[in-house]
PDB file of N, CA and C in Angstrom:
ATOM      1  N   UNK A   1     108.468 101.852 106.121  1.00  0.00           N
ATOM      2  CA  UNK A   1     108.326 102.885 105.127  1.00  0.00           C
ATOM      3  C   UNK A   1     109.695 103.520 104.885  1.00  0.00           C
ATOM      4  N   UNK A   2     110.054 103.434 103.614  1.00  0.00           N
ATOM      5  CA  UNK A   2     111.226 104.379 103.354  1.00  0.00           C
ATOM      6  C   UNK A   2     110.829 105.728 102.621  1.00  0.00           C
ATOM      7  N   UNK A   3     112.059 106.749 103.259  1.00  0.00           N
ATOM      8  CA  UNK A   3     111.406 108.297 102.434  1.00  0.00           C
ATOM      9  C   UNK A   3     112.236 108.465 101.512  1.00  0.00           C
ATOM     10  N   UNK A   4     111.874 108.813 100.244  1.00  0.00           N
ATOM     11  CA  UNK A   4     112.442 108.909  99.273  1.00  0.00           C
ATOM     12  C   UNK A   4     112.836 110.705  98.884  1.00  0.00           C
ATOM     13  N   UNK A   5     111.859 111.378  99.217  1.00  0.00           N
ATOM     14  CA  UNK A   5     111.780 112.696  99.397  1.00  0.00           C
ATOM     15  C   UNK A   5     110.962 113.355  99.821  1.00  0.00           C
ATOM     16  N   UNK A   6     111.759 114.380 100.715  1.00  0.00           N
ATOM     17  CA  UNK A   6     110.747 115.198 101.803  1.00  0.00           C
ATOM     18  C   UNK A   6     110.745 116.651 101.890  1.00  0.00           C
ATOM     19  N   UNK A   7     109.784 117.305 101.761  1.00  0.00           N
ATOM     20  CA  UNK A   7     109.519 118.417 101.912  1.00  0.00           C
ATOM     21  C   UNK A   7     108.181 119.359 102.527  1.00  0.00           C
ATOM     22  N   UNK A   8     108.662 120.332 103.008  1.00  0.00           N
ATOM     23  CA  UNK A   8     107.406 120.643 103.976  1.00  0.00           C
ATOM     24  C   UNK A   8     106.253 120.678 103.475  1.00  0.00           C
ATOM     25  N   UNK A   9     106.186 120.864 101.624  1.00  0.00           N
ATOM     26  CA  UNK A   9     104.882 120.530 100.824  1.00  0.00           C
ATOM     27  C   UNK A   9     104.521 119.141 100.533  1.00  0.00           C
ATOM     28  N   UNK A  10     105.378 118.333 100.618  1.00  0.00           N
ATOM     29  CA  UNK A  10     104.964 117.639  99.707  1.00  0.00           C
ATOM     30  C   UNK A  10     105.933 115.947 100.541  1.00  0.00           C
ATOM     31  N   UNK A  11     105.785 114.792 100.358  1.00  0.00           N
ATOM     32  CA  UNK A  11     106.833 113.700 100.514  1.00  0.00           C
ATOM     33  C   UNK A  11     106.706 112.868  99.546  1.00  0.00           C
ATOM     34  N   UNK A  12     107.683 112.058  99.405  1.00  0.00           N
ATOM     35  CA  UNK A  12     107.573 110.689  98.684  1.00  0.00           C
ATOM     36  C   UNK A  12     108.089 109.590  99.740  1.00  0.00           C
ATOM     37  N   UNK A  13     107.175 108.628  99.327  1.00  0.00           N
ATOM     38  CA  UNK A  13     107.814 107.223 100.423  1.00  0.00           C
ATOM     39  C   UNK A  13     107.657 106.348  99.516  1.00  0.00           C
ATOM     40  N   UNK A  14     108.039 105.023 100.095  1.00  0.00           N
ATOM     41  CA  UNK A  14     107.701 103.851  99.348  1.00  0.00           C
ATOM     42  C   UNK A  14     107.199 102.681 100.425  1.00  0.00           C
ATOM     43  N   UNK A  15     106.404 102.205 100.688  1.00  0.00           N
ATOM     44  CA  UNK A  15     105.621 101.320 101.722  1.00  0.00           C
ATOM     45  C   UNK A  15     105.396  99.663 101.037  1.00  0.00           C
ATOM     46  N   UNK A  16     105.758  98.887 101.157  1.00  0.00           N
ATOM     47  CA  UNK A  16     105.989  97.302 100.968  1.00  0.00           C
ATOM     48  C   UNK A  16     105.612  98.070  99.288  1.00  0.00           C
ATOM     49  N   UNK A  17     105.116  97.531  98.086  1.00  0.00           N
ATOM     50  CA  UNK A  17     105.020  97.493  96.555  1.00  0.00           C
ATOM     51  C   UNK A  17     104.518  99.224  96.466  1.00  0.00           C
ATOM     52  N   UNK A  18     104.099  99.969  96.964  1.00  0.00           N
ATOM     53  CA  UNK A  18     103.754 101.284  96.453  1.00  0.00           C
ATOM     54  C   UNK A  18     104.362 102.344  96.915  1.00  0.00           C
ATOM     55  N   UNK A  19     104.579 103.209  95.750  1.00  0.00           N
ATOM     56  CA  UNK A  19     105.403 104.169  95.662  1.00  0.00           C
ATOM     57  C   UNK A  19     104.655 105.718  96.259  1.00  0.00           C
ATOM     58  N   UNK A  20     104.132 106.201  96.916  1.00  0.00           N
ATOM     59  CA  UNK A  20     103.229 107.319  97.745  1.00  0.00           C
ATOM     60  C   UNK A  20     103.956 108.556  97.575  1.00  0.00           C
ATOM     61  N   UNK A  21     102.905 109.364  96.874  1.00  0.00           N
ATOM     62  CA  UNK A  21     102.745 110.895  97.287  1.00  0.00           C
ATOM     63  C   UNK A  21     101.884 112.140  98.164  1.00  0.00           C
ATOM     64  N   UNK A  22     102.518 112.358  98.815  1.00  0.00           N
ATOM     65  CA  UNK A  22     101.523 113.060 100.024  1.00  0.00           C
ATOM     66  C   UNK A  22     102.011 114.567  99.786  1.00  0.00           C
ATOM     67  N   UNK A  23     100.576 115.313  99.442  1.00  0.00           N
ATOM     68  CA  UNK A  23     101.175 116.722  99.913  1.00  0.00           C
ATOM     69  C   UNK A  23     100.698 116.943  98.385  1.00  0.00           C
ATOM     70  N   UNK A  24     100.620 118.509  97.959  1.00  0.00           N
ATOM     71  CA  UNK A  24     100.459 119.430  96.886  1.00  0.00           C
ATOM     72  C   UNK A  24     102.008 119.408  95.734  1.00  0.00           C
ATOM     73  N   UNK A  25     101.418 118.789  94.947  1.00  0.00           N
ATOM     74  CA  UNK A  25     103.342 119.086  94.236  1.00  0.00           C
ATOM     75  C   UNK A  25     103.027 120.171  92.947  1.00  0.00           C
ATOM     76  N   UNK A  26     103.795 120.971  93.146  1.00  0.00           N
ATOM     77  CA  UNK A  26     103.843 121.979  92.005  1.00  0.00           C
ATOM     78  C   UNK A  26     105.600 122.355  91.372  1.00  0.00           C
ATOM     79  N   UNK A  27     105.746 122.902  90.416  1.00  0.00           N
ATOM     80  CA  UNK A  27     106.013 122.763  89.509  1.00  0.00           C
ATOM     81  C   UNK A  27     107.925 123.610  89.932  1.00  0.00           C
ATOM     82  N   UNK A  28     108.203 123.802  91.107  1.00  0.00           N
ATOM     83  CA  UNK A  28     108.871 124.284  91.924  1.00  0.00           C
ATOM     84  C   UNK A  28     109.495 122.943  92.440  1.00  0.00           C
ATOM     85  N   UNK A  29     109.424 121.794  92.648  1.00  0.00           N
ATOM     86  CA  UNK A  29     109.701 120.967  93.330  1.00  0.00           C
ATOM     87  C   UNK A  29     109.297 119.463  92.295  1.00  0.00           C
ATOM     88  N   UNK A  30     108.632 119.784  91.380  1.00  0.00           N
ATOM     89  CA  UNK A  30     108.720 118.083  90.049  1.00  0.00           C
ATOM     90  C   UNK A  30     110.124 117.580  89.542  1.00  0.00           C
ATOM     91  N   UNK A  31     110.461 118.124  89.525  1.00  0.00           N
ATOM     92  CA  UNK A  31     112.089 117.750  89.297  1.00  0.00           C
ATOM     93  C   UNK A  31     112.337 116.653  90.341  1.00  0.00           C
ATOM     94  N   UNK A  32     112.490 117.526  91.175  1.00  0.00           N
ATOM     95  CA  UNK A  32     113.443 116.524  92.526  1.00  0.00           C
ATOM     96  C   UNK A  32     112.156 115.405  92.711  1.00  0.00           C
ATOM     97  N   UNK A  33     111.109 115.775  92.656  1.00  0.00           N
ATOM     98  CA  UNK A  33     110.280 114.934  93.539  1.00  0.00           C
ATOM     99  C   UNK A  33     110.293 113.579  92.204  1.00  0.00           C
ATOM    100  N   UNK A  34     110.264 114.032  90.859  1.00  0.00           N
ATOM    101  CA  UNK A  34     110.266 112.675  89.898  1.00  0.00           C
ATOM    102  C   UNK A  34     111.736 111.975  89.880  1.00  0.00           C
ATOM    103  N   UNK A  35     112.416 113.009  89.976  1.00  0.00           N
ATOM    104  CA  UNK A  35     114.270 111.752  90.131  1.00  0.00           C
ATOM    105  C   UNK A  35     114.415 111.175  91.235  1.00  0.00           C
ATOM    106  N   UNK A  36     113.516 111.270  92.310  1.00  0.00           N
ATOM    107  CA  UNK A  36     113.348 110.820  93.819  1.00  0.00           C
ATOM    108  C   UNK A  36     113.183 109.175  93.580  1.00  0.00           C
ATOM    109  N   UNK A  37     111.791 109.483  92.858  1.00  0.00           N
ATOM    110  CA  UNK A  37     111.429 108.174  92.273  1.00  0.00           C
ATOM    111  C   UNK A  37     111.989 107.169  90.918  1.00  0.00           C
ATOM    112  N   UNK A  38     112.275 107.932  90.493  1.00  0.00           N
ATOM    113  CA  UNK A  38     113.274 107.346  89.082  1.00  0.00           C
ATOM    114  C   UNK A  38     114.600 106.779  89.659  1.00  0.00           C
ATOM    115  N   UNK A  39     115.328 106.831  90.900  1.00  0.00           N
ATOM    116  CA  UNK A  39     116.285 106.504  90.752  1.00  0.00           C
ATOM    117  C   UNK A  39     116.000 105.596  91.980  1.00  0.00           C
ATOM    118  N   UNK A  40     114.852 105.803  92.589  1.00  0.00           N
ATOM    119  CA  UNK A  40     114.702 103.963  93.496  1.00  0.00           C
ATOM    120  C   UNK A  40     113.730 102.844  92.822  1.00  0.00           C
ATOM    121  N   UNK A  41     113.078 103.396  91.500  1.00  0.00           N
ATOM    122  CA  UNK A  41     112.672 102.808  90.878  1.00  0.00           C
ATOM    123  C   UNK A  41     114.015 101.947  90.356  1.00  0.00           C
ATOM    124  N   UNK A  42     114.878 102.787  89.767  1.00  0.00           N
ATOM    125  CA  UNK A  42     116.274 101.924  88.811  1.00  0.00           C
ATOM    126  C   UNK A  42     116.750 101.352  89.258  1.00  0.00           C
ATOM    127  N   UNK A  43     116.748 101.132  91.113  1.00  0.00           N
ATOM    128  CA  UNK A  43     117.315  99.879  91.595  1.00  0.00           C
ATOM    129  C   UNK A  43     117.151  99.108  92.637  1.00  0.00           C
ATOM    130  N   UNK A  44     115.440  99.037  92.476  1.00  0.00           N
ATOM    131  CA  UNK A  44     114.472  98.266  93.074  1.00  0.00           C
ATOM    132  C   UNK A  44     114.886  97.051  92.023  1.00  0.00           C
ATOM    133  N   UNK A  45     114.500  95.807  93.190  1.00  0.00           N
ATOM    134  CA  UNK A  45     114.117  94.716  92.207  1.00  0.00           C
ATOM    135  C   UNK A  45     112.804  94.106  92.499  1.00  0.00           C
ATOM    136  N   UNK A  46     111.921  94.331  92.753  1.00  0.00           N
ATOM    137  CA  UNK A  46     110.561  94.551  92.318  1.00  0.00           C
ATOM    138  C   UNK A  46     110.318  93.819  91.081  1.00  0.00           C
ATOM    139  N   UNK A  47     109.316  93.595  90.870  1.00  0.00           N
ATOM    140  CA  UNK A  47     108.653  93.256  89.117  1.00  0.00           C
ATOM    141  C   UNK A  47     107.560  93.566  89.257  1.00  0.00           C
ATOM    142  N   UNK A  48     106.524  94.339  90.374  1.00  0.00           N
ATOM    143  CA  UNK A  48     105.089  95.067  90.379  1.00  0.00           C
ATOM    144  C   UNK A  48     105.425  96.135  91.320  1.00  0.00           C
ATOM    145  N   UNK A  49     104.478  97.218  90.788  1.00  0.00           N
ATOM    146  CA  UNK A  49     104.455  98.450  91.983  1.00  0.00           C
ATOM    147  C   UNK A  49     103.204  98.708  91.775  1.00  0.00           C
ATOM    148  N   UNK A  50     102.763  99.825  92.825  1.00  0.00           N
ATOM    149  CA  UNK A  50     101.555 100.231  92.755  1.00  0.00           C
ATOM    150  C   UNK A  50     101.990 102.044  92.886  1.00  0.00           C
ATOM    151  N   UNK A  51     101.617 102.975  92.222  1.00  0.00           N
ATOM    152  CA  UNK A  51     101.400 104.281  92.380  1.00  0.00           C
ATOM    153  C   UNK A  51     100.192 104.752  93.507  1.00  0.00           C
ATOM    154  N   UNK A  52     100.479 105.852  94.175  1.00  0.00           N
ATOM    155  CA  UNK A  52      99.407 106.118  95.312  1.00  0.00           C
ATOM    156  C   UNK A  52      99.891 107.630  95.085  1.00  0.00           C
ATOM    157  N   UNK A  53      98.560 108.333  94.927  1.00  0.00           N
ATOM    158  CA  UNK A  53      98.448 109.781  94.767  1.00  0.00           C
ATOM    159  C   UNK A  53      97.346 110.290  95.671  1.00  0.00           C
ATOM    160  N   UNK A  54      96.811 109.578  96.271  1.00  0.00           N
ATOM    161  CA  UNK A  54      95.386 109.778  96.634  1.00  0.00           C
ATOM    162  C   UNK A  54      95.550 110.550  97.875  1.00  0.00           C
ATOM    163  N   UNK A  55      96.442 111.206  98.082  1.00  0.00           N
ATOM    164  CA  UNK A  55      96.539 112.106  99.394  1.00  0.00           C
ATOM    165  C   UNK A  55      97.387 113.549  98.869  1.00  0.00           C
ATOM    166  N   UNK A  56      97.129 113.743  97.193  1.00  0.00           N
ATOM    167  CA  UNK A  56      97.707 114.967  96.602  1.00  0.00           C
ATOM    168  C   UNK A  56      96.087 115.570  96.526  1.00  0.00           C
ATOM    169  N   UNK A  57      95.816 116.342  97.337  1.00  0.00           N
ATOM    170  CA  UNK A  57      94.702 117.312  97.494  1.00  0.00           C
ATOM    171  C   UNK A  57      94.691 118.351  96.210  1.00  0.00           C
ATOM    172  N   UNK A  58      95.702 118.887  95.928  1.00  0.00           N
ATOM    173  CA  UNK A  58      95.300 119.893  94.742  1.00  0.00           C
ATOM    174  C   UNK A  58      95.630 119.426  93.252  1.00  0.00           C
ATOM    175  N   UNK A  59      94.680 119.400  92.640  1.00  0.00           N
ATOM    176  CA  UNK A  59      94.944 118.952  90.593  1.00  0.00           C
ATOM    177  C   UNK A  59      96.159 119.477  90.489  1.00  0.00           C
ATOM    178  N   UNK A  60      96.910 118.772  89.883  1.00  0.00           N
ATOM    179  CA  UNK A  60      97.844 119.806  88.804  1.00  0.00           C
ATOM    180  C   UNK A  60      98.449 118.437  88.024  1.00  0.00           C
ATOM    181  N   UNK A  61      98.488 119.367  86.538  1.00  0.00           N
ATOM    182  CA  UNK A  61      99.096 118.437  85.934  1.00  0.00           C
ATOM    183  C   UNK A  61     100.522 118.161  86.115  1.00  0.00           C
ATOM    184  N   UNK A  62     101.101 119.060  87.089  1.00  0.00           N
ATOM    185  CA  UNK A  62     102.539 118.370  86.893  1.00  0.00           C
ATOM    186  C   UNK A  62     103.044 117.132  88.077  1.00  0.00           C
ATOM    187  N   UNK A  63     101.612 116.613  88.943  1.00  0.00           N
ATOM    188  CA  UNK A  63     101.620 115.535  89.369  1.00  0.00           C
ATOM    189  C   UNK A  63     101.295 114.322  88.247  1.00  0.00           C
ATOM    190  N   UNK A  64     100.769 114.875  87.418  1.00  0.00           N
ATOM    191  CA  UNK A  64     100.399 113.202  86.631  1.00  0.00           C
ATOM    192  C   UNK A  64     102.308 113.505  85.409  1.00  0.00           C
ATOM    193  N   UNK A  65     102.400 114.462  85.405  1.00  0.00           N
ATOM    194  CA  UNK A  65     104.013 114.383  84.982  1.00  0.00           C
ATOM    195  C   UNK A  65     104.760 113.739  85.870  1.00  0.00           C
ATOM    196  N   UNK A  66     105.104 113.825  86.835  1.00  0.00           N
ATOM    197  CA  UNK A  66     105.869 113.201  87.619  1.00  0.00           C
ATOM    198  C   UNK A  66     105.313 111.670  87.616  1.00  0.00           C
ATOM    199  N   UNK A  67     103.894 111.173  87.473  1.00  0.00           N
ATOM    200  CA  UNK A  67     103.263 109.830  87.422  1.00  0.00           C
ATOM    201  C   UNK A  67     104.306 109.582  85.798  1.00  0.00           C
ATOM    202  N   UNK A  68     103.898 109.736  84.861  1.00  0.00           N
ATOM    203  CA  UNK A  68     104.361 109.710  83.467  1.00  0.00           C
ATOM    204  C   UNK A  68     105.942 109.598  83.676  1.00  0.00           C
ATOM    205  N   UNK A  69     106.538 110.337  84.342  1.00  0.00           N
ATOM    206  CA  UNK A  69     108.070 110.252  84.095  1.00  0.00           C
ATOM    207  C   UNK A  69     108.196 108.642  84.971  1.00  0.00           C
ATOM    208  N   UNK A  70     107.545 108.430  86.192  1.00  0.00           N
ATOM    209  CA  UNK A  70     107.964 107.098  86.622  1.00  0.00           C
ATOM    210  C   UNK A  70     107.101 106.173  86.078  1.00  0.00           C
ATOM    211  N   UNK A  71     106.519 105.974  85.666  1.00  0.00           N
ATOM    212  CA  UNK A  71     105.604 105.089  84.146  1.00  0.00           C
ATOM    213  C   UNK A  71     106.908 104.548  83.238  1.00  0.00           C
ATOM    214  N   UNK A  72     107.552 105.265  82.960  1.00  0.00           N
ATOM    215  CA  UNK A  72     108.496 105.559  81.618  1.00  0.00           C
ATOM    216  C   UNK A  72     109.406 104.491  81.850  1.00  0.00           C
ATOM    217  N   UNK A  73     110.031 104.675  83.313  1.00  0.00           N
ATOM    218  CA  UNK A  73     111.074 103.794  84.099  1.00  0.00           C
ATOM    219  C   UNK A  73     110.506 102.390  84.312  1.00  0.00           C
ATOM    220  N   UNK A  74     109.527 102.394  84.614  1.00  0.00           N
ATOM    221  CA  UNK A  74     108.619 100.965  84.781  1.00  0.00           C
ATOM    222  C   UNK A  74     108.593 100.504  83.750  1.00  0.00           C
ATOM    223  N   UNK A  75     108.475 100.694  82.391  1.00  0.00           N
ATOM    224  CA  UNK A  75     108.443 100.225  80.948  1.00  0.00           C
ATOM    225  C   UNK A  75     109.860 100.096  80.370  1.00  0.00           C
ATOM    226  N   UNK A  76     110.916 100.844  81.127  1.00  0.00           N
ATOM    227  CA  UNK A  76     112.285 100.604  80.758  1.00  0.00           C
ATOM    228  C   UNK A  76     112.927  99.201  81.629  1.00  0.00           C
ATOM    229  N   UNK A  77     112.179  98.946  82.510  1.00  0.00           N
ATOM    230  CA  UNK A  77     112.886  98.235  83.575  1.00  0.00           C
ATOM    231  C   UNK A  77     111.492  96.603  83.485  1.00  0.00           C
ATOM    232  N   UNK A  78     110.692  96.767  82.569  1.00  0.00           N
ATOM    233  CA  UNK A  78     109.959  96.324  83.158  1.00  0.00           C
ATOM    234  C   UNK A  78     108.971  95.106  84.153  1.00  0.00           C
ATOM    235  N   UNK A  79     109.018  96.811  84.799  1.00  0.00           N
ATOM    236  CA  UNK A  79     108.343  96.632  85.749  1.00  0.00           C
ATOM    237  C   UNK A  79     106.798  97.060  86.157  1.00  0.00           C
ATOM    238  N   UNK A  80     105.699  95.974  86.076  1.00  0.00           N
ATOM    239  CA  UNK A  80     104.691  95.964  85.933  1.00  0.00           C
ATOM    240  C   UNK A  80     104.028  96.914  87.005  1.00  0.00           C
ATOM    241  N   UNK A  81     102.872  97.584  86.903  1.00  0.00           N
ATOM    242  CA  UNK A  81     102.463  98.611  87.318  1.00  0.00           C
ATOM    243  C   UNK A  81     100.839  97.936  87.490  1.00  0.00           C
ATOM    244  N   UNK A  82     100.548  97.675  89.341  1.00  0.00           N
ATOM    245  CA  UNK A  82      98.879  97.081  88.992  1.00  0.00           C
ATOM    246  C   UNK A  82      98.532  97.838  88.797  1.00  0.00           C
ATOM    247  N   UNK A  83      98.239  98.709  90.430  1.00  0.00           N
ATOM    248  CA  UNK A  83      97.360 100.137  89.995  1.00  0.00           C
ATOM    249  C   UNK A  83      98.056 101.437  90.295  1.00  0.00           C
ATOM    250  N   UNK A  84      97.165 102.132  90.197  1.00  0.00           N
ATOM    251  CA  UNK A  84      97.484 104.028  89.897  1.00  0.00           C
ATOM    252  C   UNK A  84      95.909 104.452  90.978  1.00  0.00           C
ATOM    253  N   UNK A  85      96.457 104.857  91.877  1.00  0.00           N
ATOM    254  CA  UNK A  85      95.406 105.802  92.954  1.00  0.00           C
ATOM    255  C   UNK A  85      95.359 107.324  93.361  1.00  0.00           C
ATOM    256  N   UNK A  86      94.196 108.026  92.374  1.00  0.00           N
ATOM    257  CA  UNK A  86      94.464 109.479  92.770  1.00  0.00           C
ATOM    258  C   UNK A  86      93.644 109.718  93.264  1.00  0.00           C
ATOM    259  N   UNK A  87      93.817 111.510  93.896  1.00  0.00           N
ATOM    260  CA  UNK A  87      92.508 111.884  95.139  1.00  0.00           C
ATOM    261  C   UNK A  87      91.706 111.673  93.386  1.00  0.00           C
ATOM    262  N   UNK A  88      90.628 112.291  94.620  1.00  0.00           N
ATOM    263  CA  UNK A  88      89.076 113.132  93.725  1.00  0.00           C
ATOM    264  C   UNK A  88      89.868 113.941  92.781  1.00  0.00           C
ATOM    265  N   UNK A  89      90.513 114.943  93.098  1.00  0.00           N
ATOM    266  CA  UNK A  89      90.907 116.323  92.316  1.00  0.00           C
ATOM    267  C   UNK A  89      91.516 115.976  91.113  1.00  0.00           C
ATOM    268  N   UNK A  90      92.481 115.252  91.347  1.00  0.00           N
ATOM    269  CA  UNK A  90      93.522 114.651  90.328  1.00  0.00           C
ATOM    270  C   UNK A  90      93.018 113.665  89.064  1.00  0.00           C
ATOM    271  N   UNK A  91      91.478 112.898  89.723  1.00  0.00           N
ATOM    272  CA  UNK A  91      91.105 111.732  89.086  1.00  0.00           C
ATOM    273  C   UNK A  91      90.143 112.558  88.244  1.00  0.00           C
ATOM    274  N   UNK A  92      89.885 113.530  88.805  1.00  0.00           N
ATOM    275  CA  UNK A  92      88.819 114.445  87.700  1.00  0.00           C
ATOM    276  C   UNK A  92      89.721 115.492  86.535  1.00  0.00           C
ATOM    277  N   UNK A  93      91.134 115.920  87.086  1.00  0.00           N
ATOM    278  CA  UNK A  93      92.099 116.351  85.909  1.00  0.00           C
ATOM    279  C   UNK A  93      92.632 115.206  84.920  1.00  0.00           C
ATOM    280  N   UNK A  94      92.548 113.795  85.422  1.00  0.00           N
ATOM    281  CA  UNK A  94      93.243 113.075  84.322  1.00  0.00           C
ATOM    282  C   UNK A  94      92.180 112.713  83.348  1.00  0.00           C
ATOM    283  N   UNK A  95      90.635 112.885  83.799  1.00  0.00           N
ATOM    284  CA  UNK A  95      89.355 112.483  83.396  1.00  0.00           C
ATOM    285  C   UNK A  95      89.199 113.416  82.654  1.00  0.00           C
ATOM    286  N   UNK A  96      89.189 114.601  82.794  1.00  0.00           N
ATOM    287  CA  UNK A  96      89.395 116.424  81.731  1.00  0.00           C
ATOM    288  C   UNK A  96      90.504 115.481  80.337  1.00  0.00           C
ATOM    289  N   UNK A  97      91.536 115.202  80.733  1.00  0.00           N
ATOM    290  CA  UNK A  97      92.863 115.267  80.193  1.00  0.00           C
ATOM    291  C   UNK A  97      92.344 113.766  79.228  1.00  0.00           C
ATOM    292  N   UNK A  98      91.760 112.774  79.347  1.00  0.00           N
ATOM    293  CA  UNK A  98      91.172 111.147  78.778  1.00  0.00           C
ATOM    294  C   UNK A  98      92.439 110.545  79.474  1.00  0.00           C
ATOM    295  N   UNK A  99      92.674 110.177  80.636  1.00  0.00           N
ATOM    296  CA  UNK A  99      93.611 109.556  81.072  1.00  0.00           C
ATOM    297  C   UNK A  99      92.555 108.317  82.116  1.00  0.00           C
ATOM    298  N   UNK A 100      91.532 108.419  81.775  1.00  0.00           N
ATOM    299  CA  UNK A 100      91.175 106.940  82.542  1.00  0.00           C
ATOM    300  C   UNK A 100      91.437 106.156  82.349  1.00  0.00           C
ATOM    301  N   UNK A 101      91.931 105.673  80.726  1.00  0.00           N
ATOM    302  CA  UNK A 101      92.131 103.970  80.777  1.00  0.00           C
ATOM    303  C   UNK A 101      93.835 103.771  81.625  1.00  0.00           C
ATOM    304  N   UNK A 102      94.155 104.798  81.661  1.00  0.00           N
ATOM    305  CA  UNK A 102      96.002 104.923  82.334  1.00  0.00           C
ATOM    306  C   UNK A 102      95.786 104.384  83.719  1.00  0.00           C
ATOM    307  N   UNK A 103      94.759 105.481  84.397  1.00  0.00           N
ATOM    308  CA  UNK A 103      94.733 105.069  85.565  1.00  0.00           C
ATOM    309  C   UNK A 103      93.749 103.436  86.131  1.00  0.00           C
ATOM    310  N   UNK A 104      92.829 103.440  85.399  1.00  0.00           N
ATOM    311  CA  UNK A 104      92.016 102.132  85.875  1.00  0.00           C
ATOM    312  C   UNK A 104      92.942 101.210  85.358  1.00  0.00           C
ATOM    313  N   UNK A 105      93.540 100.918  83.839  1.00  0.00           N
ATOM    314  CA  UNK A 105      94.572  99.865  83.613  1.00  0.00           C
ATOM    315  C   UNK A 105      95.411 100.309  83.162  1.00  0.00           C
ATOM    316  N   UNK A 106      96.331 100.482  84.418  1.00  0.00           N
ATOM    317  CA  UNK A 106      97.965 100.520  83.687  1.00  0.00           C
ATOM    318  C   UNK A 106      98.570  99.404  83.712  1.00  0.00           C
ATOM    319  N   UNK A 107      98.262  97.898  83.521  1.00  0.00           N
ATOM    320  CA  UNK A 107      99.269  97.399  82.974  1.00  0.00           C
ATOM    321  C   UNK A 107      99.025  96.781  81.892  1.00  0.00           C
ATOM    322  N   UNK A 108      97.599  97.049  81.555  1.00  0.00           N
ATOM    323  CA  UNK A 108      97.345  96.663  80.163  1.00  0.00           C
ATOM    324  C   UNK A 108      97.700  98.302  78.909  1.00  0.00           C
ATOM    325  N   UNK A 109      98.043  99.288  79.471  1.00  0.00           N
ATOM    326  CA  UNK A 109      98.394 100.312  78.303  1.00  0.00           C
ATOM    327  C   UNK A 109      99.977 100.594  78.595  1.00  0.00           C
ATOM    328  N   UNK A 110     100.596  99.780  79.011  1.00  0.00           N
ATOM    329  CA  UNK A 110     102.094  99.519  79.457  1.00  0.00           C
ATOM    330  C   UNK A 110     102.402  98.691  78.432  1.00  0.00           C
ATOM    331  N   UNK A 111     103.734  98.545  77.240  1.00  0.00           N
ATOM    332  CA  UNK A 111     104.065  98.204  76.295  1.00  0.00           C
ATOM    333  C   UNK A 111     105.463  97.901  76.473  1.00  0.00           C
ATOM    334  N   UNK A 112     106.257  96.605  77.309  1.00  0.00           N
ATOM    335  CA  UNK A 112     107.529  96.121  77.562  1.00  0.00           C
ATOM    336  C   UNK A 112     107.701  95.660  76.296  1.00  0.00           C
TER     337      UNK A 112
END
């Protein structure tokens, strides 16, 4: 496992193809925590990843921002995206928000 960024709220790692967020991310810490990932995304050589959210306990949309900003990089680089895994909390804000077809298929609403 490599750490990409760490903080007493929140980490980023990256574990063999998926990119992991653990911890509450709010809007104090999206910055660092999305250029964390944007810039081992830019020089990975990879051609699939997988997103893992499923251990961010509290909704907020500025976790599926930080998903969206490294989406962006994957379509600049691309680099195919199987899946996208959020808790309960998160999967019911992107479900509020119509973000299911993002998360069940992101690499069919991915446009290289």
């Amino acid at each position: 496992m490599i750490a990409l960024f760490s903080d007493p709220s929140v980490t980023v790692n990256v574990e063999d193809a998926t990119l992991m967020v653990v911890g509450d991310v709010d809007v104090t810490l999206a910055a660092d925590l999305a250029a964390s990932g944007v810039k081992w995304l830019k020089h990975t050589e990879l051609t699939a990843i997988s997103f893992d959210f499923s251990r961010v306990e509290r909704a907020s949309s500025v976790a599926i921002s930080v998903l969206f900003e490294w989406l962006r990089i994957c379509q600049q680089r691309a680099i195919q995206v199987q899946t996208i895994h959020f808790s309960a909390p998160l999967r019911r804000l992107a479900s509020l928000a119509e973000l299911d077809d993002l998360i069940e298929q992101p690499a069919a609403t991915m446009v290289v």
